[in-house]
C-alpha atoms as a PDB file:
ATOM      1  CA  UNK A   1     -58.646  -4.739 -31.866  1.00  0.00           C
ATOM      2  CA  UNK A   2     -55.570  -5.001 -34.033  1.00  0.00           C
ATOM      3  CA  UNK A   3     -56.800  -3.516 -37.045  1.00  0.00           C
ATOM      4  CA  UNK A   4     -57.410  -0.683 -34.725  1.00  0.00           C
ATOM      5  CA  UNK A   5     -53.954  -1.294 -33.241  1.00  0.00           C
ATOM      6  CA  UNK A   6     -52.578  -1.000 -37.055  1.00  0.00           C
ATOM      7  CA  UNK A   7     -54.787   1.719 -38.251  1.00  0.00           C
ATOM      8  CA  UNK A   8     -53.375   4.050 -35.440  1.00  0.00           C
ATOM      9  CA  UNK A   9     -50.277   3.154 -36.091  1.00  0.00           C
ATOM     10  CA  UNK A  10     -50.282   3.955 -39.659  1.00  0.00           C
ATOM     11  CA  UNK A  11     -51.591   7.271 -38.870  1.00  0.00           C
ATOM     12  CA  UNK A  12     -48.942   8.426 -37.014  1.00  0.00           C
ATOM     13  CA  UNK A  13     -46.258   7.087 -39.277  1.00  0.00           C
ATOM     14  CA  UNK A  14     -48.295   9.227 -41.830  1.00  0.00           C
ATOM     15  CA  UNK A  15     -47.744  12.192 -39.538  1.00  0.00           C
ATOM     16  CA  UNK A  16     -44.655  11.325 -38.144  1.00  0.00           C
ATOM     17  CA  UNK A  17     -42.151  14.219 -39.400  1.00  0.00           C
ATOM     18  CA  UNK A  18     -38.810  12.871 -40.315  1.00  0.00           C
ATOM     19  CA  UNK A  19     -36.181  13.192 -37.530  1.00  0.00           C
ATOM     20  CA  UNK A  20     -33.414  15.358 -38.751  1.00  0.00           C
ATOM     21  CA  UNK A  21     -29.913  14.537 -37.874  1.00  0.00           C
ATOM     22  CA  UNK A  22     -27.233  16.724 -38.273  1.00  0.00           C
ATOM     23  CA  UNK A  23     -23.680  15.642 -38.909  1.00  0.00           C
ATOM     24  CA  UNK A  24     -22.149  16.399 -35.659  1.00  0.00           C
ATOM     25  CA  UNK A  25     -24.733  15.053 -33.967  1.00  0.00           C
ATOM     26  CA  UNK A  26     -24.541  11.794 -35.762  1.00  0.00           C
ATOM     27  CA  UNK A  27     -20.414  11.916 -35.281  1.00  0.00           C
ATOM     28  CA  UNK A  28     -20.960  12.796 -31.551  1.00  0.00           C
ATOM     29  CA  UNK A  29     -23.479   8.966 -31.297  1.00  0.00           C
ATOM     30  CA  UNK A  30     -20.924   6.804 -33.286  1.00  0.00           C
ATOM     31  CA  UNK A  31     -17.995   8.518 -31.216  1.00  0.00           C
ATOM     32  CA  UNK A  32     -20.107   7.693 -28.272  1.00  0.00           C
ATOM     33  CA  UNK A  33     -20.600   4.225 -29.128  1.00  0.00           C
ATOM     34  CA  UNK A  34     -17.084   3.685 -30.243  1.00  0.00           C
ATOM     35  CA  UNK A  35     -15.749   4.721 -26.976  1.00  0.00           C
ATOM     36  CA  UNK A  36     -18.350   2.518 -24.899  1.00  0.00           C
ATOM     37  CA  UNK A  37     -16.812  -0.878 -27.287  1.00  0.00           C
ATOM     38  CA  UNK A  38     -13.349   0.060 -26.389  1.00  0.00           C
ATOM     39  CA  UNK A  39     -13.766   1.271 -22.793  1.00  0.00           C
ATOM     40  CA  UNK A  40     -15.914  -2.413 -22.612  1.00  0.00           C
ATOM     41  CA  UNK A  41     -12.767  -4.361 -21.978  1.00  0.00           C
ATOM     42  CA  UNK A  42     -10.714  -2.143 -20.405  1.00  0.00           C
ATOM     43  CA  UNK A  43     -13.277  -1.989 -17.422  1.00  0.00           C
ATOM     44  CA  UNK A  44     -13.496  -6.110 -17.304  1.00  0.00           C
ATOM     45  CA  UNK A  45      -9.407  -6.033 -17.180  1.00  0.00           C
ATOM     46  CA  UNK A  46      -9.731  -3.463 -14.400  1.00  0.00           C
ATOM     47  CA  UNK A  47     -12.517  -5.235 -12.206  1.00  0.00           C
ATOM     48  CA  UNK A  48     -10.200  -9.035 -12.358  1.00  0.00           C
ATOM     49  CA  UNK A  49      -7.844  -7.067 -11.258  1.00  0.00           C
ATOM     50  CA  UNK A  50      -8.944  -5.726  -8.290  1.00  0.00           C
ATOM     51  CA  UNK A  51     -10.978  -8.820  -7.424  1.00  0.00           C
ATOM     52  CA  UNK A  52      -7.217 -10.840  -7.548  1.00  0.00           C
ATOM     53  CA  UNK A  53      -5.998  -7.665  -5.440  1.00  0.00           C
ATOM     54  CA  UNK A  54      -8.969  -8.456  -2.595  1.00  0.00           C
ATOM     55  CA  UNK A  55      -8.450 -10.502   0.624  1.00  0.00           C
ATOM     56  CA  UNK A  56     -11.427 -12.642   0.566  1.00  0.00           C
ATOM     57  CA  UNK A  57     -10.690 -13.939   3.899  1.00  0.00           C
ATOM     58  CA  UNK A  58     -10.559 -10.260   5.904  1.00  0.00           C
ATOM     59  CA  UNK A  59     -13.595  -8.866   7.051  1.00  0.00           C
ATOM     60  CA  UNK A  60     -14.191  -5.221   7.414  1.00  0.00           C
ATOM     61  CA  UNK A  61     -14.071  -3.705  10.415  1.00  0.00           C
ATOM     62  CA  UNK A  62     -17.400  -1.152   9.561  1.00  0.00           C
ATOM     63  CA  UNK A  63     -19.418  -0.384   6.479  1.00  0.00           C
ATOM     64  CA  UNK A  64     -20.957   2.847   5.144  1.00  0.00           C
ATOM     65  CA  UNK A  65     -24.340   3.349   3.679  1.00  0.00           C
ATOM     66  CA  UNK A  66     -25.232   5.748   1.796  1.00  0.00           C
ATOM     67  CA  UNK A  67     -29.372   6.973   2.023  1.00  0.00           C
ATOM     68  CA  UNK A  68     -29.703   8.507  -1.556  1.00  0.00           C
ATOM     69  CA  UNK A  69     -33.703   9.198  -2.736  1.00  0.00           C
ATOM     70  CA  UNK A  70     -34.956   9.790   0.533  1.00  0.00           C
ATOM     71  CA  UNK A  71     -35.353  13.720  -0.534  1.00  0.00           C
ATOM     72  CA  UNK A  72     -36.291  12.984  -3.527  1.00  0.00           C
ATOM     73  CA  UNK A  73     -38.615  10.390  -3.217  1.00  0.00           C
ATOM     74  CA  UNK A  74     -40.884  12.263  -0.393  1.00  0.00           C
ATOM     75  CA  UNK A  75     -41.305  15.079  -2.944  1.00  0.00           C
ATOM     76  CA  UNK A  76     -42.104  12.903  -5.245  1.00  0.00           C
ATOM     77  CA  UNK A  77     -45.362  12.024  -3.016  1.00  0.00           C
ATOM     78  CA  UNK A  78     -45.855  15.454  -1.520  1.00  0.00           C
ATOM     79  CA  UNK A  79     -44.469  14.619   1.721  1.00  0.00           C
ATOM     80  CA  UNK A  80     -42.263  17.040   4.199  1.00  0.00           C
ATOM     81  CA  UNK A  81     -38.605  16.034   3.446  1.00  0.00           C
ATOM     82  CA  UNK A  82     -38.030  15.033   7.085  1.00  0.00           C
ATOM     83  CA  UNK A  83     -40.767  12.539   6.699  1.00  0.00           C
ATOM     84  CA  UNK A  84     -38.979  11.071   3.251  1.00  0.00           C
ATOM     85  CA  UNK A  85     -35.356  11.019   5.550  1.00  0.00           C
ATOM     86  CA  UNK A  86     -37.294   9.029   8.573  1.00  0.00           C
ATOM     87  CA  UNK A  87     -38.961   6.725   5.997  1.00  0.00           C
ATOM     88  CA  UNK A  88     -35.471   6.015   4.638  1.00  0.00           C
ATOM     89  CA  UNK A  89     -34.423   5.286   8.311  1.00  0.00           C
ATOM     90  CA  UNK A  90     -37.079   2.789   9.179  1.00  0.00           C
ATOM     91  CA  UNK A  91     -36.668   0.962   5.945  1.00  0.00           C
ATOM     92  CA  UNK A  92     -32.726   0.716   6.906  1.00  0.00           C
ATOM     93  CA  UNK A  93     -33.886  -0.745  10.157  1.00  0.00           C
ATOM     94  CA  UNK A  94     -35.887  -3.253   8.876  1.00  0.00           C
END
């Protein structure tokens, strides 16, 4: 089975077409990545400070929930979108 495996493999590396990258393209990924390793610690100095801003002793008075997927998620299994809002509904319920 893994000679198989391998033999398949090599065939499509044999037909595999070299990916072409252009040089704006491959500035746009290393800017991209560059950004995500310096934004990296600026987010984990902004989250300790807002968790040394919270009152961890006051409990909120009300909470909001927000049903996203219910749309898109009956759709997805050719239901009505009603149905996919009252599924959502009943699972929050449960």
């Amino acid at each position: 089975m893994n000679e198989s495996r391998e033999a398949l493999n090599e065939q499509a590396v044999a037909h595999a077409q070299p990916a072409t990258l252009s040089v704006a393209r491959v500035l746009r990924m290393v800017a991209r990545r560059l950004l995500r390793m310096l934004a990296h610690p600026l987010y984990w100095l902004y989250e300790r400070r807002l968790e040394r801003r919270l009152d961890l002793t006051a409990m909120p008075a009300h909470i909001g929930l927000i049903l996203d997927g219910n749309r898109r998620f009956a759709r997805g299994i050719g239901l009505d979108v009603r149905l996919g809002h009252q599924f959502g509904v009943r699972q929050l319920k449960a």
